[in-house]
C-alpha atoms as a PDB file:
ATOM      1  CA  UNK A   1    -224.926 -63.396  21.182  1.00  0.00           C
ATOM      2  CA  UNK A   2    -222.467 -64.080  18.319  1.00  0.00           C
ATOM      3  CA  UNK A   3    -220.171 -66.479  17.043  1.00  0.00           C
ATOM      4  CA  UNK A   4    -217.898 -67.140  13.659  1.00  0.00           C
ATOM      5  CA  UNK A   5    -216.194 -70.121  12.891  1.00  0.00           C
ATOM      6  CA  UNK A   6    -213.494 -70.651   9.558  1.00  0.00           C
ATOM      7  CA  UNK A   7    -211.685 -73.068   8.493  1.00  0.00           C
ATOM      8  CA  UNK A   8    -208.653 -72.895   5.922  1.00  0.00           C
ATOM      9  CA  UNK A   9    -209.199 -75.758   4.301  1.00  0.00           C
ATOM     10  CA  UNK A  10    -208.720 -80.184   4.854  1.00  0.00           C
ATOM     11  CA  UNK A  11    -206.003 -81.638   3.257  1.00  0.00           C
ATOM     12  CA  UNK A  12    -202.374 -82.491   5.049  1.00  0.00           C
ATOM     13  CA  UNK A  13    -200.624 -79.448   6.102  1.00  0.00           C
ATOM     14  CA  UNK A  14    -196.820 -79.844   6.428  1.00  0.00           C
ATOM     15  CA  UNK A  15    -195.670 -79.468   9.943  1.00  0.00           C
ATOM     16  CA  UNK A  16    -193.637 -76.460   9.162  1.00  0.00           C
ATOM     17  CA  UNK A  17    -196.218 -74.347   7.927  1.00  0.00           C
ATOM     18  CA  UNK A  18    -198.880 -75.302  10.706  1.00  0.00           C
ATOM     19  CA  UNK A  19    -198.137 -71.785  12.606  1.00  0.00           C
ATOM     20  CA  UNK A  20    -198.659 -69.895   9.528  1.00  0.00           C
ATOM     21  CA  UNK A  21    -202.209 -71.667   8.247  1.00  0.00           C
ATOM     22  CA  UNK A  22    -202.992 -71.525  12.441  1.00  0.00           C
ATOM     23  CA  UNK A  23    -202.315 -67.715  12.089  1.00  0.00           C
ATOM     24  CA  UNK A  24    -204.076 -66.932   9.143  1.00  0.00           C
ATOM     25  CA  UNK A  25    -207.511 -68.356  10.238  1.00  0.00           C
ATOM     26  CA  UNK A  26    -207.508 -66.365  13.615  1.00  0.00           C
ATOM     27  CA  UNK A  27    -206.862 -63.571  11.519  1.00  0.00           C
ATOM     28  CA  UNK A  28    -210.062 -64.093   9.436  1.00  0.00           C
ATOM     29  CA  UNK A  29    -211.710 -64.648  12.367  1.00  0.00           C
ATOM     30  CA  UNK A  30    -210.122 -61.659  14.086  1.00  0.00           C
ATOM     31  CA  UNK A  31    -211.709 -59.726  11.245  1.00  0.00           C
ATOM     32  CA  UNK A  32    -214.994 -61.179  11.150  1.00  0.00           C
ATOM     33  CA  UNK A  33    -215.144 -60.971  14.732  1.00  0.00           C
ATOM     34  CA  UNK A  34    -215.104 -56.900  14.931  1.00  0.00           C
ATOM     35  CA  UNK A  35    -217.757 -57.255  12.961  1.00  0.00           C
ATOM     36  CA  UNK A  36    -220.042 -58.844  14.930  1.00  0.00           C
ATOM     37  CA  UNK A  37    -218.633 -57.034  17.921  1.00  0.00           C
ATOM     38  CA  UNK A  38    -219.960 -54.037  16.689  1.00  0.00           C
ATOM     39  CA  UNK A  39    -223.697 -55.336  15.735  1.00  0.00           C
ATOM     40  CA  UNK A  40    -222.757 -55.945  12.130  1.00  0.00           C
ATOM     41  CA  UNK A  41    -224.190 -58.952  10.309  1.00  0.00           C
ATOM     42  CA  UNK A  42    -223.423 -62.586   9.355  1.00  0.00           C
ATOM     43  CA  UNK A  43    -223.376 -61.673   6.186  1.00  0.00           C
ATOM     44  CA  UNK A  44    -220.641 -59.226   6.482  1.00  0.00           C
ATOM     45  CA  UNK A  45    -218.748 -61.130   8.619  1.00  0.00           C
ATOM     46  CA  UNK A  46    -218.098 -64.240   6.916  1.00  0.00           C
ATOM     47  CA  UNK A  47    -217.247 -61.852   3.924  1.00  0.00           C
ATOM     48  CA  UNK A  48    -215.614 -60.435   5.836  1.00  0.00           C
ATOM     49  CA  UNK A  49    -213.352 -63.354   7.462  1.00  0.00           C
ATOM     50  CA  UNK A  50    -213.126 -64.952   4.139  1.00  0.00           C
ATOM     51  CA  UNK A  51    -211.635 -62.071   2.547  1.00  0.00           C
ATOM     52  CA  UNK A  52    -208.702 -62.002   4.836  1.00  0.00           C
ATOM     53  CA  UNK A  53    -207.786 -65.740   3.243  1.00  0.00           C
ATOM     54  CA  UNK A  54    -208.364 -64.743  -0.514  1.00  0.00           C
ATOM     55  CA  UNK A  55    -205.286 -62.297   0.894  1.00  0.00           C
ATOM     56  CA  UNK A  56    -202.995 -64.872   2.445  1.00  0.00           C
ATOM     57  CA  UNK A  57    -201.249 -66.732  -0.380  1.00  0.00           C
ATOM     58  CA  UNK A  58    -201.277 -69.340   1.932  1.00  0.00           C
ATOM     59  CA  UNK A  59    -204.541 -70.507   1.119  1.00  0.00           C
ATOM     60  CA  UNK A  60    -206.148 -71.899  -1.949  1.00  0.00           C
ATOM     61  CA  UNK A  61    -208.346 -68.923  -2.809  1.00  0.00           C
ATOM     62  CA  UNK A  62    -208.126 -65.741  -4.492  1.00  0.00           C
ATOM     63  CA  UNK A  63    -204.437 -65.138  -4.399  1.00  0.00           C
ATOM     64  CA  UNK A  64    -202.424 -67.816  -3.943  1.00  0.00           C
ATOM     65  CA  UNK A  65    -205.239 -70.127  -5.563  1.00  0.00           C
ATOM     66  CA  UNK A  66    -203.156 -73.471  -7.415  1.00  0.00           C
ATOM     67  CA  UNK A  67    -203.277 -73.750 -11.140  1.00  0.00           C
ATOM     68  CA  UNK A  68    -205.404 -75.358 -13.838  1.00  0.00           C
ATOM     69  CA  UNK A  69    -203.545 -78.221 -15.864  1.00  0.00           C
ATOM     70  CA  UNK A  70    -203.046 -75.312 -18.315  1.00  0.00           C
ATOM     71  CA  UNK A  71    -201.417 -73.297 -15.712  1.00  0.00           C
ATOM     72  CA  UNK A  72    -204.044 -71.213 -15.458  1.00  0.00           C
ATOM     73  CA  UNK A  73    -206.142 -70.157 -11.997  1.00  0.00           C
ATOM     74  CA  UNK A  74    -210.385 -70.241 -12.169  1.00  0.00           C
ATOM     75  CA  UNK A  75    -211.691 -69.704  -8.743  1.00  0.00           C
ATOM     76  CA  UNK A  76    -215.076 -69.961  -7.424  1.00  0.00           C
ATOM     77  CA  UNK A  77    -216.707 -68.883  -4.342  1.00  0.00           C
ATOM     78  CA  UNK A  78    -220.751 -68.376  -2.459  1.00  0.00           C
ATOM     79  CA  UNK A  79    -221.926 -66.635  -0.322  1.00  0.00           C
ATOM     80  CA  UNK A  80    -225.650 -68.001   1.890  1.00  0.00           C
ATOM     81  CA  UNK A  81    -227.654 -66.046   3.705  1.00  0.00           C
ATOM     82  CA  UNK A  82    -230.236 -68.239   6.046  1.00  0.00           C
ATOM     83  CA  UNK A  83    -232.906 -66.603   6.777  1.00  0.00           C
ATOM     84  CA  UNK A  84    -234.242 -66.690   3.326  1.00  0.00           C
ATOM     85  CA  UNK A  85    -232.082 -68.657   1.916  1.00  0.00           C
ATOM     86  CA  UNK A  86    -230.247 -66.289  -0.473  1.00  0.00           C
ATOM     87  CA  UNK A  87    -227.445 -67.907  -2.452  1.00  0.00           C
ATOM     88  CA  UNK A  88    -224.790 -66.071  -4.677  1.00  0.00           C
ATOM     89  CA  UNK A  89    -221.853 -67.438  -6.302  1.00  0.00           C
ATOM     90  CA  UNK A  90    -219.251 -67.367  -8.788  1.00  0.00           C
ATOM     91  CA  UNK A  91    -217.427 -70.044 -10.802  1.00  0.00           C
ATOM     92  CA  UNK A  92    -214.167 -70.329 -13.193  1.00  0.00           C
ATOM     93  CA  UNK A  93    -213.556 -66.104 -12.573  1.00  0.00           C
ATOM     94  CA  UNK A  94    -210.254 -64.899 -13.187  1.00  0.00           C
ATOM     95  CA  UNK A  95    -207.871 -61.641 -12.328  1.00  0.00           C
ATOM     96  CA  UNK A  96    -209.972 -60.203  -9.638  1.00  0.00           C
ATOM     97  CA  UNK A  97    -208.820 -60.502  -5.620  1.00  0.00           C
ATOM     98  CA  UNK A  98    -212.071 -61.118  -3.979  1.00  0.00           C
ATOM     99  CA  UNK A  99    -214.421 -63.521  -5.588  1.00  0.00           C
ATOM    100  CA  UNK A 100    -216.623 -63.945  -2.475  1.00  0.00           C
ATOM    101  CA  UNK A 101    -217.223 -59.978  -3.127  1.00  0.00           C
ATOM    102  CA  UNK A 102    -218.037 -60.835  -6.432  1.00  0.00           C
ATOM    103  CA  UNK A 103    -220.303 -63.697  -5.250  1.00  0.00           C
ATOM    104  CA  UNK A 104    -222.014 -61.410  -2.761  1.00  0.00           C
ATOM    105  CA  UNK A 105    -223.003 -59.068  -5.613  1.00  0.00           C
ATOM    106  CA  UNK A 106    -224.600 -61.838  -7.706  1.00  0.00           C
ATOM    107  CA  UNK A 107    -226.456 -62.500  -4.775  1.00  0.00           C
ATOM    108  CA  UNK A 108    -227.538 -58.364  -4.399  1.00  0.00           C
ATOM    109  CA  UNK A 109    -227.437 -57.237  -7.635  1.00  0.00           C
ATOM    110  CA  UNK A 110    -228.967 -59.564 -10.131  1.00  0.00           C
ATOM    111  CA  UNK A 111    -231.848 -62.334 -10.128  1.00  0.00           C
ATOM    112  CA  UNK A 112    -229.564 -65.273 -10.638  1.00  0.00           C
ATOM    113  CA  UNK A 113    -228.019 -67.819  -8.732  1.00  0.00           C
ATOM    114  CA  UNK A 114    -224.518 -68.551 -10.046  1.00  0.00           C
ATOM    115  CA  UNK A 115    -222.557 -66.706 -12.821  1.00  0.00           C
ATOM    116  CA  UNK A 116    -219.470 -68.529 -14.682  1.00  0.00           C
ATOM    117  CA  UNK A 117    -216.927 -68.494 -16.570  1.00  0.00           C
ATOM    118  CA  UNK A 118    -216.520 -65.774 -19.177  1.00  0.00           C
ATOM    119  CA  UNK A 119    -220.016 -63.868 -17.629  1.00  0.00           C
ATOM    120  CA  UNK A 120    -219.001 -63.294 -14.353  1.00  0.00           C
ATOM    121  CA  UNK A 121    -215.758 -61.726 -15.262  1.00  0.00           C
ATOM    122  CA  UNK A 122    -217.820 -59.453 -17.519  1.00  0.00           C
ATOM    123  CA  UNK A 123    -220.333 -58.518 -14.194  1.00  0.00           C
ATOM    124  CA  UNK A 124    -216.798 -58.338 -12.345  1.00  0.00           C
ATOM    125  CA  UNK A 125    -215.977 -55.617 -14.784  1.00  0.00           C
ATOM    126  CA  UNK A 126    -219.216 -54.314 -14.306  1.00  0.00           C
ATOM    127  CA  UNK A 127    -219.377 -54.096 -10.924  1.00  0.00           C
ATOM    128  CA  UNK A 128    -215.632 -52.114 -11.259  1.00  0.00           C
ATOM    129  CA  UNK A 129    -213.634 -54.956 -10.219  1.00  0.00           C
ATOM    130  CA  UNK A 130    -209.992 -54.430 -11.235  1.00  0.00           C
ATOM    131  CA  UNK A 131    -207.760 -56.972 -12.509  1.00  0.00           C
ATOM    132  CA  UNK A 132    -205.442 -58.617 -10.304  1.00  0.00           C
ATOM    133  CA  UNK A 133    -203.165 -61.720 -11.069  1.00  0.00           C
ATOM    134  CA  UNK A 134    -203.711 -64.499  -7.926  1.00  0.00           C
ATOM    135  CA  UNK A 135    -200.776 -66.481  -9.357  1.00  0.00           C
ATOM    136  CA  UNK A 136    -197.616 -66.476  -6.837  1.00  0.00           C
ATOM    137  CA  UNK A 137    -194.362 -67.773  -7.627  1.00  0.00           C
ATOM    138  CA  UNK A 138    -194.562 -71.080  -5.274  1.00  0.00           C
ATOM    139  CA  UNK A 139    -197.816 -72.174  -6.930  1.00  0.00           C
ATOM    140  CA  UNK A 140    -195.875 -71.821 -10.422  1.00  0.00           C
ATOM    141  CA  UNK A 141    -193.452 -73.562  -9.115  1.00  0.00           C
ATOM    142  CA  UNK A 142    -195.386 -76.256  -7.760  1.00  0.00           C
ATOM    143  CA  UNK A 143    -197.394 -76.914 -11.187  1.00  0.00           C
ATOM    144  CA  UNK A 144    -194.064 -76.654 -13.226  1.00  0.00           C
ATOM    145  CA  UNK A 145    -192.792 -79.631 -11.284  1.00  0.00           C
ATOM    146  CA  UNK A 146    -196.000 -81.879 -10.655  1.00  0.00           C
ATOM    147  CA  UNK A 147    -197.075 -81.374 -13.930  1.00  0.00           C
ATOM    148  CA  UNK A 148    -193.950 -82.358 -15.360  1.00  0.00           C
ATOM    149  CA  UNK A 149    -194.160 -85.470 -12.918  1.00  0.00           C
ATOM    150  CA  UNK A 150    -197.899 -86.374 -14.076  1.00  0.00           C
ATOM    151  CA  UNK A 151    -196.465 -86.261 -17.890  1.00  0.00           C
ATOM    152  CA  UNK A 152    -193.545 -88.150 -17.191  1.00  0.00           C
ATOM    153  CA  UNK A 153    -195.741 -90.587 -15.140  1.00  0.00           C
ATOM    154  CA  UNK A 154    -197.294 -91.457 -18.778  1.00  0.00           C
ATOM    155  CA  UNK A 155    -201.523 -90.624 -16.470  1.00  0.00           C
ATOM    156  CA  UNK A 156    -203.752 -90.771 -19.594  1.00  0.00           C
ATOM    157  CA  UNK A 157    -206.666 -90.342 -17.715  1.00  0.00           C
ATOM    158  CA  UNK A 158    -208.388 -87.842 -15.185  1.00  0.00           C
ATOM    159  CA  UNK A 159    -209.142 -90.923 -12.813  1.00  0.00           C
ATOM    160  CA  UNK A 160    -205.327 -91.177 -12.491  1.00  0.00           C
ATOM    161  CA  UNK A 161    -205.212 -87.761 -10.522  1.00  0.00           C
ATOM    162  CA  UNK A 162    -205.914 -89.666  -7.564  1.00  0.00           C
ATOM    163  CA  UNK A 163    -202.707 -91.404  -7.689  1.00  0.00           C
ATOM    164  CA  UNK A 164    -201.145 -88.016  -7.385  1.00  0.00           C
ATOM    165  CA  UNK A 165    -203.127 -86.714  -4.988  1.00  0.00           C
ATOM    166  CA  UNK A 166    -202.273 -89.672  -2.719  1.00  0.00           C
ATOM    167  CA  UNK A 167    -198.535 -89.159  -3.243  1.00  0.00           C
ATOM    168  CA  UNK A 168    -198.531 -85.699  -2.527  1.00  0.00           C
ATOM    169  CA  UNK A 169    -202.022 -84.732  -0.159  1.00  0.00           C
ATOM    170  CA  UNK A 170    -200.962 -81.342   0.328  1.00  0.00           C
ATOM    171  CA  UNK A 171    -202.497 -80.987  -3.098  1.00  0.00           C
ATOM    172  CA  UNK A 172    -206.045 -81.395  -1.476  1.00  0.00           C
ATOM    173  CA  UNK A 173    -205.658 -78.955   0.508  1.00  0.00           C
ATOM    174  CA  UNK A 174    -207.429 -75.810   0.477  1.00  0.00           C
ATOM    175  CA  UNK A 175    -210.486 -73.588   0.006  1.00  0.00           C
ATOM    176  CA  UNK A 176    -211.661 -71.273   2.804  1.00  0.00           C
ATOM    177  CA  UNK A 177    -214.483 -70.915   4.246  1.00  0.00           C
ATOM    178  CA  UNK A 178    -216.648 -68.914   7.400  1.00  0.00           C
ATOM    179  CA  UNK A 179    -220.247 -69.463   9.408  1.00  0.00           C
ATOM    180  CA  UNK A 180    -221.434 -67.053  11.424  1.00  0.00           C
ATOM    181  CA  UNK A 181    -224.620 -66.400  13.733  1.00  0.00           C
ATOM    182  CA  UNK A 182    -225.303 -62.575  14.374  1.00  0.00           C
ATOM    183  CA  UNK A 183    -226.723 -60.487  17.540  1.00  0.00           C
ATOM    184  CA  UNK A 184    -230.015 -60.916  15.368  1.00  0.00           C
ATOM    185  CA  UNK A 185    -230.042 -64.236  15.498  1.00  0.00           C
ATOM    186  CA  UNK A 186    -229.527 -64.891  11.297  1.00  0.00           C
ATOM    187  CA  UNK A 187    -227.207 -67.036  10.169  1.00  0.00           C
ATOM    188  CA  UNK A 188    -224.231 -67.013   6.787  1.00  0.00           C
ATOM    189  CA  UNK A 189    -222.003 -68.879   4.959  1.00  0.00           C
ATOM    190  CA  UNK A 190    -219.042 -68.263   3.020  1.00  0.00           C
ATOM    191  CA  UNK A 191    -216.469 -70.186   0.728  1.00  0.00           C
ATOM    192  CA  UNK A 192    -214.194 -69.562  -1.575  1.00  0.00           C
ATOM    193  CA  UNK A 193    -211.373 -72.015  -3.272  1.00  0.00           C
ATOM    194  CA  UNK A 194    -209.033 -72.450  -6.555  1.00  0.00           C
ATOM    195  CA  UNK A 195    -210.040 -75.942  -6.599  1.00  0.00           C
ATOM    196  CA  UNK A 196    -207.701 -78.747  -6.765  1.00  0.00           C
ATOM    197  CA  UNK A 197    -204.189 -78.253  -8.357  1.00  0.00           C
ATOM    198  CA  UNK A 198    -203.983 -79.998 -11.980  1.00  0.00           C
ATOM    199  CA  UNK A 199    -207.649 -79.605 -13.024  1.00  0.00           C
ATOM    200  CA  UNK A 200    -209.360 -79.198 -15.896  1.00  0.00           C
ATOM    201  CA  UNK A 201    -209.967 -76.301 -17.485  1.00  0.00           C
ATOM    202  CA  UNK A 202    -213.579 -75.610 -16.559  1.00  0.00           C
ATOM    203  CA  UNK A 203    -214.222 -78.158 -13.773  1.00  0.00           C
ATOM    204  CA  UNK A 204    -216.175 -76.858 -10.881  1.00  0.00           C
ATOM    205  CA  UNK A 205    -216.381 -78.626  -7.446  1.00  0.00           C
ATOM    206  CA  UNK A 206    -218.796 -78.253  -5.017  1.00  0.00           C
ATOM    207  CA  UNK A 207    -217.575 -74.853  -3.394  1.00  0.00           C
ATOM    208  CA  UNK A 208    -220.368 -72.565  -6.037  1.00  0.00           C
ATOM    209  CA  UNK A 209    -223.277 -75.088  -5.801  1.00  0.00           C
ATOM    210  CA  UNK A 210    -226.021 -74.391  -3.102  1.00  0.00           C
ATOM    211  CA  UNK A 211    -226.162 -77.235  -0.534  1.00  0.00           C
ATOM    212  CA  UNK A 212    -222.822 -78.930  -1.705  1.00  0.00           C
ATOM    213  CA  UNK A 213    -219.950 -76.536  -0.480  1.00  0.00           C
ATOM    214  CA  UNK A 214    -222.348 -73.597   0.627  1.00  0.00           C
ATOM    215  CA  UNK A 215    -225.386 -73.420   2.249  1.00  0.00           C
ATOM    216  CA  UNK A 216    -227.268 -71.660   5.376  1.00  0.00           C
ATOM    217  CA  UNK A 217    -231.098 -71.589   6.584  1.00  0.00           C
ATOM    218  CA  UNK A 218    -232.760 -70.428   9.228  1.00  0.00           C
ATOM    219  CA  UNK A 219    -231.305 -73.869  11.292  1.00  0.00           C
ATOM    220  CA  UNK A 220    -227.537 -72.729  11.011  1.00  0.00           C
ATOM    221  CA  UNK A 221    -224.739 -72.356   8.313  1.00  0.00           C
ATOM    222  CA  UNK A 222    -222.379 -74.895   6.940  1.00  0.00           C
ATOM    223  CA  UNK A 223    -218.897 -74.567   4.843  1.00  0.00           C
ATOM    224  CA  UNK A 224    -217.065 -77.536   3.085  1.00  0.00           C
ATOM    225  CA  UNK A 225    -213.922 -78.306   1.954  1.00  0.00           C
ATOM    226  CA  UNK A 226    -212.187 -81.018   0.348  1.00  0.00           C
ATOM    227  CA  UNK A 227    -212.890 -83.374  -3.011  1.00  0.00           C
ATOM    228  CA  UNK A 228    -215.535 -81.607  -4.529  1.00  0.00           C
ATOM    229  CA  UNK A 229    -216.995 -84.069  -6.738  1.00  0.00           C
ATOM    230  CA  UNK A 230    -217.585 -86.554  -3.559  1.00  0.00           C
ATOM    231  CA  UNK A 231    -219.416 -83.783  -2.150  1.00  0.00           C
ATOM    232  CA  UNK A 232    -221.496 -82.045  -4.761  1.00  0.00           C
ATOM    233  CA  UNK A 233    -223.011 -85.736  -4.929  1.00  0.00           C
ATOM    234  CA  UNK A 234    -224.423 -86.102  -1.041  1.00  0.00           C
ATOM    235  CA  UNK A 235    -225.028 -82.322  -1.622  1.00  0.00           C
ATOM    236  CA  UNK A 236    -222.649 -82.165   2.102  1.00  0.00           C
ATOM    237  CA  UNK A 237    -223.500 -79.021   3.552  1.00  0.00           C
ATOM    238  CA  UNK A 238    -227.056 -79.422   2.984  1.00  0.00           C
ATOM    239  CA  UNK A 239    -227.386 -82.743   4.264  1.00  0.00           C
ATOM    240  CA  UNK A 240    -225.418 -81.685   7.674  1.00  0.00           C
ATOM    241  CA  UNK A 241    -228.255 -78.883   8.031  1.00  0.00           C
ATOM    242  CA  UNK A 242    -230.748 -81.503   7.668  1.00  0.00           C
ATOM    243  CA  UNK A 243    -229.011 -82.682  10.603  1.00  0.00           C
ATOM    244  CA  UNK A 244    -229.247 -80.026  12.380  1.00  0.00           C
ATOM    245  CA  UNK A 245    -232.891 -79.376  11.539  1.00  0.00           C
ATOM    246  CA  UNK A 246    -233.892 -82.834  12.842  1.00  0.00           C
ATOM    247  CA  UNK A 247    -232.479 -81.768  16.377  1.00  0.00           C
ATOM    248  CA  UNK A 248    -228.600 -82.669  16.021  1.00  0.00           C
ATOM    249  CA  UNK A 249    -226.672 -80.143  17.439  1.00  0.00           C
ATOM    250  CA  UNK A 250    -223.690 -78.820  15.421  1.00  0.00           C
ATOM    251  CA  UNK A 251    -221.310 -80.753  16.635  1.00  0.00           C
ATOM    252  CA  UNK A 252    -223.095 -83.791  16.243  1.00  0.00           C
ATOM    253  CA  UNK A 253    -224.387 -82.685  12.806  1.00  0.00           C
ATOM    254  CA  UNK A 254    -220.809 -82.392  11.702  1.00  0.00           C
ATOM    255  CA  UNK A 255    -219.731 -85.748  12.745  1.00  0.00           C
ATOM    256  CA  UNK A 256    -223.040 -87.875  11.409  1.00  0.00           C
ATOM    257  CA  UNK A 257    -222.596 -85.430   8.078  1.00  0.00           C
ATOM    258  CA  UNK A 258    -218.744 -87.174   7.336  1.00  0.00           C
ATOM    259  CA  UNK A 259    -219.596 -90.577   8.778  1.00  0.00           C
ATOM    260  CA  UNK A 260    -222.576 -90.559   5.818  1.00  0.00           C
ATOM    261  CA  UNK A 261    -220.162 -89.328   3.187  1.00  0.00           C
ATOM    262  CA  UNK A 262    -217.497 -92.187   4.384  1.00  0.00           C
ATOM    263  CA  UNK A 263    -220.726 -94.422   3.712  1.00  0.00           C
ATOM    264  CA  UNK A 264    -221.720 -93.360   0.905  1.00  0.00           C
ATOM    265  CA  UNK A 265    -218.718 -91.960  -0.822  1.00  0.00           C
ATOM    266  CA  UNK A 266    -215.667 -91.976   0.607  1.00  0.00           C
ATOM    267  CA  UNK A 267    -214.590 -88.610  -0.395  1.00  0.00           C
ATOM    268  CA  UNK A 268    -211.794 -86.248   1.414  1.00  0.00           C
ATOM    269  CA  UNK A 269    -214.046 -83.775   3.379  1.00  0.00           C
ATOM    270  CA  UNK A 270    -214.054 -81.344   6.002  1.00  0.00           C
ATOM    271  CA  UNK A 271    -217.050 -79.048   7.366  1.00  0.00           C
ATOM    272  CA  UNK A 272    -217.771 -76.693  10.072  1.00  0.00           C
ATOM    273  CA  UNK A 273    -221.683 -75.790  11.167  1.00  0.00           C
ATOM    274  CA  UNK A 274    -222.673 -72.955  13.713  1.00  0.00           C
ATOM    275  CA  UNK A 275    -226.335 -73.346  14.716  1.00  0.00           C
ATOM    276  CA  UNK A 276    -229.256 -71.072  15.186  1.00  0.00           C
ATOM    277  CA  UNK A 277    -227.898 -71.756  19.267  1.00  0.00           C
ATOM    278  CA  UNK A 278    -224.426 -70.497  18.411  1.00  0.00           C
ATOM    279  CA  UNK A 279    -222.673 -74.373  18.753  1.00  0.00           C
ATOM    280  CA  UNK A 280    -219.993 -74.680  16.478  1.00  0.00           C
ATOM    281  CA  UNK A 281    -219.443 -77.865  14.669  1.00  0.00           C
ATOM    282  CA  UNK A 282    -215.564 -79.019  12.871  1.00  0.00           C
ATOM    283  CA  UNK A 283    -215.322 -82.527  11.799  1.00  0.00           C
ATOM    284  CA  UNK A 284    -212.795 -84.035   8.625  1.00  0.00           C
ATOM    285  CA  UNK A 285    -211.882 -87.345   7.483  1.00  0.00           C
ATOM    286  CA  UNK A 286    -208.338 -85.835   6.674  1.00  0.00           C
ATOM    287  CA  UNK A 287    -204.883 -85.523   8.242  1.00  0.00           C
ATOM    288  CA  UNK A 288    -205.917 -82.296   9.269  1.00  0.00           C
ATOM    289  CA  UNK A 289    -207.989 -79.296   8.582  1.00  0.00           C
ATOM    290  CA  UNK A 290    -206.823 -75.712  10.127  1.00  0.00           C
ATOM    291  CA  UNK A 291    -209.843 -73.793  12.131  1.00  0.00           C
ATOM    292  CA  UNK A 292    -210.851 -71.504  15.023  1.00  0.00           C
ATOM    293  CA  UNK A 293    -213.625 -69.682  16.067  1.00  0.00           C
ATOM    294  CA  UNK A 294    -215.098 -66.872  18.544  1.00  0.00           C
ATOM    295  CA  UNK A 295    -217.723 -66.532  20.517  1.00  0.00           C
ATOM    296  CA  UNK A 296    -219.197 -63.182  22.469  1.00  0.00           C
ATOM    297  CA  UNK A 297    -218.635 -64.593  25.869  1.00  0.00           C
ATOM    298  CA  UNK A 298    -215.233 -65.983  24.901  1.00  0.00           C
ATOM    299  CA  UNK A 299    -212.107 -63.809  25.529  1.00  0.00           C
ATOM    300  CA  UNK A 300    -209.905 -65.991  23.421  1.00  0.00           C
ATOM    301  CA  UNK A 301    -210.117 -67.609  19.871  1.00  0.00           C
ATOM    302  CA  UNK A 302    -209.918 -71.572  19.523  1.00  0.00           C
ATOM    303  CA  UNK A 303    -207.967 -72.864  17.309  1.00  0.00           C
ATOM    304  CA  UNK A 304    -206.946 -76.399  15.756  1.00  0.00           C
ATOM    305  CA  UNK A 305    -205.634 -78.301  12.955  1.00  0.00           C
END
């Protein structure tokens, strides 16, 4: 028994590129799929799957990522693995095309947690990561002109983001994200994001911190996406595998895990959960959120936005 589920991120996805975000997450879980097919593990699958969106400059991660205020593009990205709860990420890494890879290594190759900034381009370097520039022309074109709007808008303050966020939603979304249950019953998470478009230099949402954006135990494997600072407070993805521990199925984890951030917070969100039972679990409290997932017994991928 197997299953992966992605997402591609909650936000409001224009109409006319629906196909292409729809196409991009079967891909990743295309990918991710053959490798559970052929008795490979969670972990390398959700690498795996998320990979495949760090590659589709349709997403916000890796390449394709939006820019700092400066113009600039820090991503950050984890990797979980449940059954001991491993946790590797990176956060505020530049120039390199995979940061979930990179992730994965802090994870396997050193004793910490989370390396940032600065540091984990130097292990990036390390590890023989070569430099790659994520920044296409449509996201500089997109943060030449909403920039320019947010100066000529006379903001003064980073509360006042959220006016432009609500003007133009498509803003919010983005980061990627897999959960997958092997043929050995273990279970892993993946994410991976640029953020959200006009931030600080520096800021880190919720994507790198264990239990916020990331997180998987032996119960099942969860993946946010949306406002990170909502999220990183209710520490999201941990709290829906609290859920699931206390006898929620995923599904129904997913849906009590937003309906307590709406209480609590009232923060953008989206999440997906498989279980230690292979039950997938998508909920948001956004326009939409782009997903699909496989199972072994399932000859076709679901899909949804």
């Amino acid at each position: 028994m197997y299953t992966i589920l992605v997402h591609g991120g909650a936000g409001s996805i224009p109409k006319e590129k629906s196909e292409a975000h729809l196409e991009g997450v079967k891909e990743s879980v295309r990918a991710g799929a053959e490798v559970l097919k052929s008795g490979g593990s969670a972990m390398d699958a959700v690498e795996t799957a998320v990979k495949i969106m760090e590659d589709n400059p349709i997403f916000n991660s890796g390449t394709g990522s939006v820019l700092t205020f400066e113009g600039e593009v820090e991503m950050d990205a984890a990797i979980a693995y449940g059954p001991n709860f491993d946790f590797g990420a990176v956060a505020g890494v530049k120039n390199i095309r995979h940061p979930i890879s990179l992730a994965r290594l802090v994870m396997e190759k050193t004793d910490h947690v989370l390396l940032a900034g600065q540091g984990a381009n130097d292990f990036a370097k390390l590890m023989g990561f070569e430099y790659h520039n994520p920044i296409t022309q449509q996201r500089k074109e997109q943060w030449e002109k909403y920039r320019q709007e947010f100066m000529n808008g006379n903001y003064k303050d980073w509360p006042k983001l959220r006016e432009l966020f609500k003007a133009h939603p498509e803003f919010l979304h983005g980061t990627v994200g897999a959960v997958a249950l092997d043929s050995h019953g273990e279970t892993a998470a993946a994410t991976s994001t640029g953020g959200v478009f006009l931030k600080l230099l520096g800021r880190v949402g919720d994507t790198p911190i264990p239990g916020a954006g990331t997180y998987a135990t032996i119960e099942g494997a969860a993946s946010s996406t949306g406002l990170g600072e909502g999220m990183m407070r209710v520490l999201l993805t941990k709290t829906a595998l609290d859920f699931v521990r206390d006898g929620l199925d995923a599904q129904h984890a997913a849906e009590a895990t937003i309906n307590y951030l709406d209480n609590f917070v009232g923060t953008d969100a989206g999440i997906i959960i498989v279980d230690r039972n292979g039950n997938v679990g998508i909920h948001h409290n956004t326009p939409s959120m782009t997903w699909a997932y496989l199972k072994n017994d399932m000859e076709e991928i679901v899909c949804g936005i």
